[in-house]
Protein backbone atom coordinates (compact mmCIF):
# COMPACT_ATOMS: atom_id res chain seq x y z
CA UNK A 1 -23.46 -38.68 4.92
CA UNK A 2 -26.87 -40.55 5.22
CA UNK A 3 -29.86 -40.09 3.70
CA UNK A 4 -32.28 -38.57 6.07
CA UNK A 5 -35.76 -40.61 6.63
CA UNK A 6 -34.68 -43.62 4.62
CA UNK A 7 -36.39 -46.60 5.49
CA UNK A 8 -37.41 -48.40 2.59
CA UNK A 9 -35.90 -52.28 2.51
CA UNK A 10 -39.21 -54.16 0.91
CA UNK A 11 -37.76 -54.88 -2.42
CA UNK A 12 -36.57 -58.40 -2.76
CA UNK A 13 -34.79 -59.09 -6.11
CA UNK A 14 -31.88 -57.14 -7.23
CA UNK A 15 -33.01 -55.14 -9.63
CA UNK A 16 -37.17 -54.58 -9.56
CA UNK A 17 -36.09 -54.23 -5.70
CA UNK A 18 -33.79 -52.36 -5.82
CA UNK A 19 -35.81 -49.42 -8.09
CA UNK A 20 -39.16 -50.21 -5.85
CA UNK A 21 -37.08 -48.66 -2.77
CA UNK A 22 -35.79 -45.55 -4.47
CA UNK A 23 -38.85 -44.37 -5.87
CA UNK A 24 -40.69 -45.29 -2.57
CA UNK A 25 -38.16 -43.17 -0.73
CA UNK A 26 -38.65 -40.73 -3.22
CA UNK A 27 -42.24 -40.45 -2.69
CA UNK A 28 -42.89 -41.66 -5.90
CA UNK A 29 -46.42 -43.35 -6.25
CA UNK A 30 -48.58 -44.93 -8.89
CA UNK A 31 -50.96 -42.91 -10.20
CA UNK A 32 -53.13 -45.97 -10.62
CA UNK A 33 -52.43 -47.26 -7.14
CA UNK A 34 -51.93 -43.95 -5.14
CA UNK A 35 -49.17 -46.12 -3.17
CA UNK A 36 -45.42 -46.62 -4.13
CA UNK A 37 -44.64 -48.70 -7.03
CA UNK A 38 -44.53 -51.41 -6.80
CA UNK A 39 -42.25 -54.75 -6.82
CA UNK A 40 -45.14 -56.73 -8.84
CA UNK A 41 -45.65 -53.73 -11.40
CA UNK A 42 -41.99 -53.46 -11.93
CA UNK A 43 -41.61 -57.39 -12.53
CA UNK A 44 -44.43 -57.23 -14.95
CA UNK A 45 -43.24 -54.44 -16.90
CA UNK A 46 -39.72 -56.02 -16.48
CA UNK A 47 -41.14 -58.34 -18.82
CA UNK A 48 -42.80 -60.80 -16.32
CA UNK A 49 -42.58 -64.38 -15.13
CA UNK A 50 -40.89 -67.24 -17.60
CA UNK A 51 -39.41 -70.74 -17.35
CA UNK A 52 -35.92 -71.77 -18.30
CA UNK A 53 -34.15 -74.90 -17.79
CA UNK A 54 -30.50 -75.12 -18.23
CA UNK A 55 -27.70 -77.13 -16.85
CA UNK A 56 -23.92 -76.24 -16.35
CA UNK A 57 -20.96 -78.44 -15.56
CA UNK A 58 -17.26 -77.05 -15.25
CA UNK A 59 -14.42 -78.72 -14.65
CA UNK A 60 -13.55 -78.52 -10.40
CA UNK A 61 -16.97 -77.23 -9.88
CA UNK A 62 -20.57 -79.67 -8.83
CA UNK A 63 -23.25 -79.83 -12.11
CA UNK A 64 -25.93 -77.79 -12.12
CA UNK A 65 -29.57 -77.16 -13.15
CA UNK A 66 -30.53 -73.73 -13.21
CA UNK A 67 -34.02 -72.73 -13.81
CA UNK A 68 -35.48 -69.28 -14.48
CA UNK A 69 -38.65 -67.99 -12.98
CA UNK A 70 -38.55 -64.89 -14.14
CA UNK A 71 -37.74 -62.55 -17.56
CA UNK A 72 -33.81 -62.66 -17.81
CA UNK A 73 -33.41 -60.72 -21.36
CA UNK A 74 -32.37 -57.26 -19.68
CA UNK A 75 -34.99 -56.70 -17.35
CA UNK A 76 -33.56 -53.58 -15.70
CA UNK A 77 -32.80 -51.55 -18.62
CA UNK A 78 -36.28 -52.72 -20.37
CA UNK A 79 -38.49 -51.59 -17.48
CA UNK A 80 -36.80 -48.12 -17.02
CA UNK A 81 -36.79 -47.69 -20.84
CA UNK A 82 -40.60 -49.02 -20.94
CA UNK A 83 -41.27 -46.00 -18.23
CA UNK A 84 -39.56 -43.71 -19.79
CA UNK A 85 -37.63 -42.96 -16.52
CA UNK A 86 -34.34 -41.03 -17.53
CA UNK A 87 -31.23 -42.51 -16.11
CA UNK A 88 -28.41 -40.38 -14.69
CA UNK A 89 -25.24 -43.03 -15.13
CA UNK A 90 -21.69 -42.21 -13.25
CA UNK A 91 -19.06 -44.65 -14.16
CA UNK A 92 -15.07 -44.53 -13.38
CA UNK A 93 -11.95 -47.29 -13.34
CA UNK A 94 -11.04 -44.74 -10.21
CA UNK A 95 -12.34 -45.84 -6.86
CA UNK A 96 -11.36 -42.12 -5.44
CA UNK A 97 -13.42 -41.07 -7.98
CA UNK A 98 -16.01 -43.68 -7.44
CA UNK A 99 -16.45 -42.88 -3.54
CA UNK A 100 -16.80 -39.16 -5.01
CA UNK A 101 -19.77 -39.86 -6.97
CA UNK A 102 -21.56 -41.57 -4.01
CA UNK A 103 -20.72 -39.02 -2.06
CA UNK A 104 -22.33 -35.97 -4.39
CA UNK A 105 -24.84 -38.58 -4.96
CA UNK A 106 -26.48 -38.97 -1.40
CA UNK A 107 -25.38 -35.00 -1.12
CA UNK A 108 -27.84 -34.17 -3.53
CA UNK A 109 -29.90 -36.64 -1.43
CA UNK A 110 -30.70 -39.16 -3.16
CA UNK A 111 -30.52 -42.87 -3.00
CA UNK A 112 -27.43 -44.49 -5.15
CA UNK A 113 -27.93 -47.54 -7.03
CA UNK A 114 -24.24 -49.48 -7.62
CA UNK A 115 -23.63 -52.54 -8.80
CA UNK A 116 -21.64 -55.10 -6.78
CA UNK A 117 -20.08 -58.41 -6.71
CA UNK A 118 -22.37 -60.58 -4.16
CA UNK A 119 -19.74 -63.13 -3.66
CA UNK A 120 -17.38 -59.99 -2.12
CA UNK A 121 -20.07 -58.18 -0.04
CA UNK A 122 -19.39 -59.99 3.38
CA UNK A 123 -23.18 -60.11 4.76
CA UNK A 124 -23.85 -62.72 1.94
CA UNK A 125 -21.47 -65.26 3.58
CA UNK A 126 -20.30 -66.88 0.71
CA UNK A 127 -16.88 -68.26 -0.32
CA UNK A 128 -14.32 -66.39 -1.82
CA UNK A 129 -13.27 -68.07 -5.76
CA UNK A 130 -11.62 -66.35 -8.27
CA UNK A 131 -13.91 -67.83 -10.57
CA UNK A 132 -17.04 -66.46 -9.54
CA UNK A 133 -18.60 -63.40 -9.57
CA UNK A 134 -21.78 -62.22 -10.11
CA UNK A 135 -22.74 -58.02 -10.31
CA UNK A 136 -25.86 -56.71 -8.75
CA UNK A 137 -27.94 -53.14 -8.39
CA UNK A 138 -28.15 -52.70 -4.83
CA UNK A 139 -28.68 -49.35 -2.85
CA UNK A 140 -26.26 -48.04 -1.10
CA UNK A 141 -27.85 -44.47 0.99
CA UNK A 142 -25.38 -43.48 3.43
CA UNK A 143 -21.51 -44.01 4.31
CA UNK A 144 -19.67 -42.37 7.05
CA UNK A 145 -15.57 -42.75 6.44
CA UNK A 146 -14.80 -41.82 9.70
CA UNK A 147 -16.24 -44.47 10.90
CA UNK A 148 -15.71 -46.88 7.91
CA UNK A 149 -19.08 -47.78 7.43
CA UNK A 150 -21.80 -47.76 4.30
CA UNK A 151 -25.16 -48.56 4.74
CA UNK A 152 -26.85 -50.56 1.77
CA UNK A 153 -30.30 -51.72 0.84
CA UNK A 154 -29.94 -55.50 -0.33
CA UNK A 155 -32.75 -57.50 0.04
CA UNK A 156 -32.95 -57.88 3.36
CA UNK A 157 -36.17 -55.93 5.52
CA UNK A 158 -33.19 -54.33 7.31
CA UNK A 159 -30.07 -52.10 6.79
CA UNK A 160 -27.00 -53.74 6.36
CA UNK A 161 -23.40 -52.69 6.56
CA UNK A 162 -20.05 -53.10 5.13
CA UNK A 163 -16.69 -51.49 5.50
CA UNK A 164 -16.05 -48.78 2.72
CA UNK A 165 -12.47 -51.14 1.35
CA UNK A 166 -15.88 -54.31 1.29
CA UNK A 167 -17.84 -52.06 -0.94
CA UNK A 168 -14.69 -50.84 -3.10
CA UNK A 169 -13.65 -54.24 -4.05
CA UNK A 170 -17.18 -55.29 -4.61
CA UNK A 171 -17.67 -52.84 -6.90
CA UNK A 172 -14.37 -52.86 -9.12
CA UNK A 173 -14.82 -56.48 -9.25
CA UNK A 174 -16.37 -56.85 -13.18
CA UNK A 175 -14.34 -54.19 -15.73
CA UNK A 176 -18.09 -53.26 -17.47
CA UNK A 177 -19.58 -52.57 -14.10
CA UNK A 178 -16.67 -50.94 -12.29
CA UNK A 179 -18.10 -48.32 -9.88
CA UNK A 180 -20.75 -48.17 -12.01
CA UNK A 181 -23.30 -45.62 -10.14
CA UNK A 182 -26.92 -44.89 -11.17
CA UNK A 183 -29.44 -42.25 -10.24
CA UNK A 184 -33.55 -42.26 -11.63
CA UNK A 185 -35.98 -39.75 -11.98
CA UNK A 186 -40.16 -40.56 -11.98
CA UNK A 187 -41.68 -42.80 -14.85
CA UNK A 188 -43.56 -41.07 -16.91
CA UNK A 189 -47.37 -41.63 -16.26
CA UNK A 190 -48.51 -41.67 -19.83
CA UNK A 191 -46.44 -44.54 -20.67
CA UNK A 192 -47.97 -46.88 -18.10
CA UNK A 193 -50.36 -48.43 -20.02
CA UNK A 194 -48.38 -49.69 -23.32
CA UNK A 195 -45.01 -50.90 -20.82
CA UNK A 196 -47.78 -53.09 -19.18
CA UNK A 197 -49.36 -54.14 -22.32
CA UNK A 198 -45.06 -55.29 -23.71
CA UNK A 199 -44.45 -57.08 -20.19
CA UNK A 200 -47.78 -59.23 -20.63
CA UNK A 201 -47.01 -59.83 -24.47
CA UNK A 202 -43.61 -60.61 -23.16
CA UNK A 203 -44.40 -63.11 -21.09
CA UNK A 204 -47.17 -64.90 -23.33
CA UNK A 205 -43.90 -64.69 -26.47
CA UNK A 206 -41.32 -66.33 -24.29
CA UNK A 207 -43.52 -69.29 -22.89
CA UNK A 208 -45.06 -69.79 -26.45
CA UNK A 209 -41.96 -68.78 -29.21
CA UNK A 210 -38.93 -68.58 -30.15
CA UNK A 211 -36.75 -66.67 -27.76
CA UNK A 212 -34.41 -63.88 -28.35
CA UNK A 213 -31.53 -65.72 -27.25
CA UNK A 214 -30.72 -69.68 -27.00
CA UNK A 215 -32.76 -72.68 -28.00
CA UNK A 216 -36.64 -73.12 -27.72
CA UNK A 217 -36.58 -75.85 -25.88
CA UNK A 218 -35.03 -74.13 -22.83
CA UNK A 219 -37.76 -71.35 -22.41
CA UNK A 220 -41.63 -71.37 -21.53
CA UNK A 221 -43.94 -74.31 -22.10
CA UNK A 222 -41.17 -76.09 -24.17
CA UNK A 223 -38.79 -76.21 -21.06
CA UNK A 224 -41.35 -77.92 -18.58
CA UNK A 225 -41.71 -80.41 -21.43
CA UNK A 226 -37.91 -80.93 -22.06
CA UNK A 227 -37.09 -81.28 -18.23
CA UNK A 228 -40.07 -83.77 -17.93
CA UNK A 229 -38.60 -85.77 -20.24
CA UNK A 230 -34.80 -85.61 -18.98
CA UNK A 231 -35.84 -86.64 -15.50
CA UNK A 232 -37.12 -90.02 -16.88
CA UNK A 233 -35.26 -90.11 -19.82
CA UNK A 234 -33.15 -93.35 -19.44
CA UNK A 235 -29.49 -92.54 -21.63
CA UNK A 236 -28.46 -89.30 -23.35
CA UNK A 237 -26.95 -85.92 -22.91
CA UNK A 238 -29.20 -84.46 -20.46
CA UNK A 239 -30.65 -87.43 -18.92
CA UNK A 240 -30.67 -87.41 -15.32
CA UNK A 241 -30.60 -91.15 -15.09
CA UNK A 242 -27.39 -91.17 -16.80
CA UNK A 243 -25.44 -87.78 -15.72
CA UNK A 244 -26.35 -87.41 -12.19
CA UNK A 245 -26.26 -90.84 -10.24
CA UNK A 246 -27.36 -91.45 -6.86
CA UNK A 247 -24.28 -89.22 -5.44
CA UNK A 248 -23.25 -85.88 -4.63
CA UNK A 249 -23.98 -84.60 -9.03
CA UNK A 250 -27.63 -85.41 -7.49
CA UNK A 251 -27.63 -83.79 -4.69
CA UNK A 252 -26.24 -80.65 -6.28
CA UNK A 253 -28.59 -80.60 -9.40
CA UNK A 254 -31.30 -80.98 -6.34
CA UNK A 255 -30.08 -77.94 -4.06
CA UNK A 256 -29.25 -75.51 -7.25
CA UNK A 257 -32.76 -76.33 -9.13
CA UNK A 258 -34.31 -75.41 -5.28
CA UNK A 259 -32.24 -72.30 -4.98
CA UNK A 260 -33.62 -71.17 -8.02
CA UNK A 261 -37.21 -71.67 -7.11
CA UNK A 262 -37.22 -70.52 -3.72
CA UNK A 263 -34.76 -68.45 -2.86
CA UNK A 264 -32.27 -66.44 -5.57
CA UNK A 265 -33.78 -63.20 -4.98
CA UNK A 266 -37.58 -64.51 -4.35
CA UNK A 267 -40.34 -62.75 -3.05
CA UNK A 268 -42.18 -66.41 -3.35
CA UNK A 269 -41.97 -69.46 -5.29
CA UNK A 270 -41.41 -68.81 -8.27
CA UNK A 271 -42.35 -65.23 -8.39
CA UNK A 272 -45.87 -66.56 -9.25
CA UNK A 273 -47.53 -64.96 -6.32
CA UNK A 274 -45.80 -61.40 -8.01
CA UNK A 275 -47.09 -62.13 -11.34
CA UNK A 276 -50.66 -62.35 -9.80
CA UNK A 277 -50.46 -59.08 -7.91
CA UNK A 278 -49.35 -57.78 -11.62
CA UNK A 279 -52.06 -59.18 -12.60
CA UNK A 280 -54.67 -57.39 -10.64
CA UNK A 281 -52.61 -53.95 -10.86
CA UNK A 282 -52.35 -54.42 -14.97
CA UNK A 283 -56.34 -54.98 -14.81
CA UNK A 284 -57.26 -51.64 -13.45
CA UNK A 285 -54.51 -49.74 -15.69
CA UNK A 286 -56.24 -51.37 -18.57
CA UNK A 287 -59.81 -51.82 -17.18
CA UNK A 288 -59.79 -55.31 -18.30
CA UNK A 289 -60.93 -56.88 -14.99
CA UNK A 290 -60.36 -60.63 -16.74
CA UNK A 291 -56.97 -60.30 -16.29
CA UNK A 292 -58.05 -59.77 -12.16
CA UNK A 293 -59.98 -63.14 -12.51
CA UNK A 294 -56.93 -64.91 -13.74
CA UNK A 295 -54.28 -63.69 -10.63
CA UNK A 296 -55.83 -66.84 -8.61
CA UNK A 297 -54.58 -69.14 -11.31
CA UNK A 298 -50.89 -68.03 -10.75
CA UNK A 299 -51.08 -67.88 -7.24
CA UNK A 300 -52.29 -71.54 -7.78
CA UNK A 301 -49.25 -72.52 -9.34
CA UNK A 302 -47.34 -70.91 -7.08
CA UNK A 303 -48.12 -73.45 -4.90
CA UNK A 304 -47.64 -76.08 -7.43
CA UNK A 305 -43.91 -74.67 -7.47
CA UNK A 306 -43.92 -75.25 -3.52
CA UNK A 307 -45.00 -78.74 -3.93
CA UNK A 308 -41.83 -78.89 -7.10
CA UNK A 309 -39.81 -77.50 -4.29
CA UNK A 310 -40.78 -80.06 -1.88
CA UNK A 311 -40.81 -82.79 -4.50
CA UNK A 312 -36.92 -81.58 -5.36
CA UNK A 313 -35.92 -81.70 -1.78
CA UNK A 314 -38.72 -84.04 0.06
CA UNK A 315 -39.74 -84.70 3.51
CA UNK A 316 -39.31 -88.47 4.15
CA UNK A 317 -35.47 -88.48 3.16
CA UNK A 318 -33.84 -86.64 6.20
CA UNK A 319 -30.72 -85.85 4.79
CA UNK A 320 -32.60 -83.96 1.86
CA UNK A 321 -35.53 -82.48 4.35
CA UNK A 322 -32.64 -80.85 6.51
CA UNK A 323 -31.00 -79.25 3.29
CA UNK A 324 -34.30 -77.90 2.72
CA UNK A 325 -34.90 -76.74 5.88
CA UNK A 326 -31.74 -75.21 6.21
CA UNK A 327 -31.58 -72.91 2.98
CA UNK A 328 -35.04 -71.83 3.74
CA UNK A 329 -33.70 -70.82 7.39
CA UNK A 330 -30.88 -69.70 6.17
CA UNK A 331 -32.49 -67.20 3.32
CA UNK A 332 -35.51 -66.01 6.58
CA UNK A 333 -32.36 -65.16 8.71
CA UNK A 334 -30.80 -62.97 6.09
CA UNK A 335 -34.23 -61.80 5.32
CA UNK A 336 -34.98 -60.72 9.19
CA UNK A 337 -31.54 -59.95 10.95
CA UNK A 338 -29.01 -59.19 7.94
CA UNK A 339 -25.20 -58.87 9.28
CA UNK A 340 -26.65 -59.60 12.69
CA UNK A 341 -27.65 -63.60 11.57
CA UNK A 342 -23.90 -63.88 10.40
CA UNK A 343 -23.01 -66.36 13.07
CA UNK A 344 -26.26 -68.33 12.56
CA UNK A 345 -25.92 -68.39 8.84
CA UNK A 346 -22.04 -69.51 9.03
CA UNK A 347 -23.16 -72.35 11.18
CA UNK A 348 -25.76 -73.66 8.46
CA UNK A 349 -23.37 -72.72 5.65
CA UNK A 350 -20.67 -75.43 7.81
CA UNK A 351 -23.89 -77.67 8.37
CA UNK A 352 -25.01 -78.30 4.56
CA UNK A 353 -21.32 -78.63 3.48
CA UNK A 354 -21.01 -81.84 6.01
CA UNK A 355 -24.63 -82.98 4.25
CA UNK A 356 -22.71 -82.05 1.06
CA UNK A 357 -20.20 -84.48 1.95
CA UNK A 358 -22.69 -87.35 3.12
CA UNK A 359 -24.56 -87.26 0.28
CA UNK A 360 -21.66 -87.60 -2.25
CA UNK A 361 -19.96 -90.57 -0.24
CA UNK A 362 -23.89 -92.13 0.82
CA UNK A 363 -26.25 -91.04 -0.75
CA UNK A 364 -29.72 -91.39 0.84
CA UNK A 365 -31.54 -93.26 -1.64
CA UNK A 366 -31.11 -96.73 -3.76
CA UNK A 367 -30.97 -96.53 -7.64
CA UNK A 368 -34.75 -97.64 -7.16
CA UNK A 369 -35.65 -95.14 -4.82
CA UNK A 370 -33.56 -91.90 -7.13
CA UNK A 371 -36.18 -93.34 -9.77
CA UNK A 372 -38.98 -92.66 -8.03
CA UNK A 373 -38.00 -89.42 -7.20
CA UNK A 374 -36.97 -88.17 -10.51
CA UNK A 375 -40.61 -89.53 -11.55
CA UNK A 376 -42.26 -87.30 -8.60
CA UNK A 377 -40.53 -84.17 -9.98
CA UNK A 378 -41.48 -84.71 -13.25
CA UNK A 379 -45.17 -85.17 -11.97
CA UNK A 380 -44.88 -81.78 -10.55
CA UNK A 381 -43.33 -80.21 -14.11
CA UNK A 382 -46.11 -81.30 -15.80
CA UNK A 383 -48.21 -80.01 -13.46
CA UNK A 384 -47.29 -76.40 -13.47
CA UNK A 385 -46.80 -76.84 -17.21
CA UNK A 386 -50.42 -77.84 -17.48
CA UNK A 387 -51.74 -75.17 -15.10
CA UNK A 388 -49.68 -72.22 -16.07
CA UNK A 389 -50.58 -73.15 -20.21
CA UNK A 390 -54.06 -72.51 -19.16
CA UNK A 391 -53.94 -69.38 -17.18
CA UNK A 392 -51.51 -67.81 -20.10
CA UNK A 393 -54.55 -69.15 -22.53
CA UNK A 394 -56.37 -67.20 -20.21
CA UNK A 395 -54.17 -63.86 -20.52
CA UNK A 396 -53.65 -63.95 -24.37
CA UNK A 397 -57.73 -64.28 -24.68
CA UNK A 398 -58.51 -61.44 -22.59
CA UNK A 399 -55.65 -59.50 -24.11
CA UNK A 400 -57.40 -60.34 -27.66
């Protein structure tokens, strides 16, 4: 029970990936493109790039900072809807009745988007908590029960595989997502233009307002501005003088901020690189070539988010070079080899919990030294804060 031909693995975040490789399996293309859909169209109707900061701290478990590069308010749901793409939605407490559905599913072949708990699909190598949990679209297009075997779409440029008990428990893991299965049909052309036209307005509204959800000053422009000011902000809740010392709370805030950036389903820093190729794709849908002349701009600050990356995790102090060396390696092994990297990817997970362990008994730097560090990350805030404010300037004008 496999889906004949299918080959499609480009799509790199969860859900705009996920959606890329069923239509291009499908044979679905852009009318405006005459290619498959795109991962950069379906970010930007998503409802684009953004910036959040936000920081988390529960009892037993390291601080962190969390930062959003990309539009977090539904994005799935708001793309399809935007497309008008009609969504054929199995879902069942049963997992008999779960495995059925996939089953009639890739019968009727066709590609099966399920949602699953990362932290109990085995290829992602993380640690088992009963705390944690986090549900993802993925694509699952073939199992074969004799030999206990699924074959999923996840990210990675190449199949991977888990058992069919892996993919059960994954899936029953979250009560609102419980072998939850999804099938698409075709946007509708006509509808192109206007769901490009909301994911441009969205972005512009949630670097420049109020957002739907939380406080202003953890979204867009405002954010940049707030975490500038936190990282040199002496005393206060927030302040990363006072809550995270020159220990392991630093070295976690450092790692989690750097996940976010580079690697939490990333096609490149920041997504900016995405947003450009948006860019270019929303110029000829709405033959306003401007909005072409601006894509350089983002993929500008994409590289400013590099540098914020490097700045977070700097060459210079080894201990925090290696860590960034290593979750870069360790996210180009999944990338390349899937299941097959397993052993390598174990052996850096074991390597950057001993650098874990360094840094919160010595850490690296002097209370002199964290200053000047925290100072060379705001530098690079302010810096994409400055560039991006311009080339959104730049959007909302040649929207006007």
């Amino acid at each position: 029970m496999k889906l004949v031909g299918y080959n499609e693995f480009s799509g790199r975040h969860w859900e705009t990936g996920s959606v890329r490789n069923v239509w291009a399996y499908r044979g679905v293309k852009a009318p405006h493109t005459d290619a498959p859909f795109s991962e950069a169209f379906l970010l930007g109707v998503s409802g684009g790039i953004v910036m959040g900061y936000f920081t988390f701290a529960y009892q037993g478990y390291d601080p962190e900072v969390r930062i959003l590069t990309r539009n977090t308010f539904d994005p799935l749901n708001t793309l399809l809807s935007r497309l008008g793409v009609v969504q054929h939605i199995r879902q069942t407490a049963s997992a008999d009745t779960g495995l059925a559905n996939l089953q009639e599913t890739l019968t009727d072949g066709l590609p099966a988007i399920v949602w699953a708990d990362m932290f109990s699909l085995p290829y992602n190598a993380l640690p088992h908590d009963e705390n944690m949990w986090a549900m993802f679209p993925l694509v699952v297009y073939g199992f074969d029960a004799a030999a206990d075997t699924v074959w999923i779409a996840d990210r990675a440029q190449v199949p991977l595989t888990v058992r069919l008990s892996e993919l059960a428990a994954a899936r029953a893991r979250v009560k609102n997502h419980k072998f939850r299965l999804m099938t698409i049909d075709p946007p509708q052309p006509q509808k192109l233009k206007t769901a490009v036209l909301a994911g441009l307005w969205d972005t512009i509204k949630l670097f420049t307002e109020k957002p739907p959800k939380g406080a202003k000053k953890n979204f867009g422009f405002a954010a940049y501005q707030n975490w500038a000011d936190l990282l040199v902000k002496a005393k206060g809740r927030g302040s990363w003088a006072a809550e995270y010392a020159s220990d392991g709370r630093l070295y976690a805030v450092l790692t989690s901020a750097f996940t976010d950036i580079a690697l939490f389903g990333k096609a490149d820093w920041a997504d900016r690189d995405l947003f450009a190729d948006f860019l270019q794709e929303a110029a000829l849908l709405l033959d306003k070539p401007a909005l072409a002349d601006i894509a350089p701009q983002f993929r500008a600050s994409g590289r400013a988010w590099a540098d914020l990356g490097a700045a977070l995790l700097p060459d210079g102090v080894p201990l925090l070079q290696e860590t960034r060396e290593l979750l870069l390696r360790r996210r180009d092994v999944f990338l390349t080899q899937g299941g097959a990297g397993l052993e390598e990817i174990r052996g850096i997970n074991g390597r950057l919990a001993a650098i874990k362990q360094t840094a919160a008994e010595d850490f690296p730097l002097s209370a002199a030294e964290t200053a000047v560090l925290r100072e060379t990350i705001r530098d690079s805030v302010l810096t994409i804060h400055d560039m991006e404010k311009e080339a959104l300037t730049a959007v909302r004008d040649a929207l006007s």
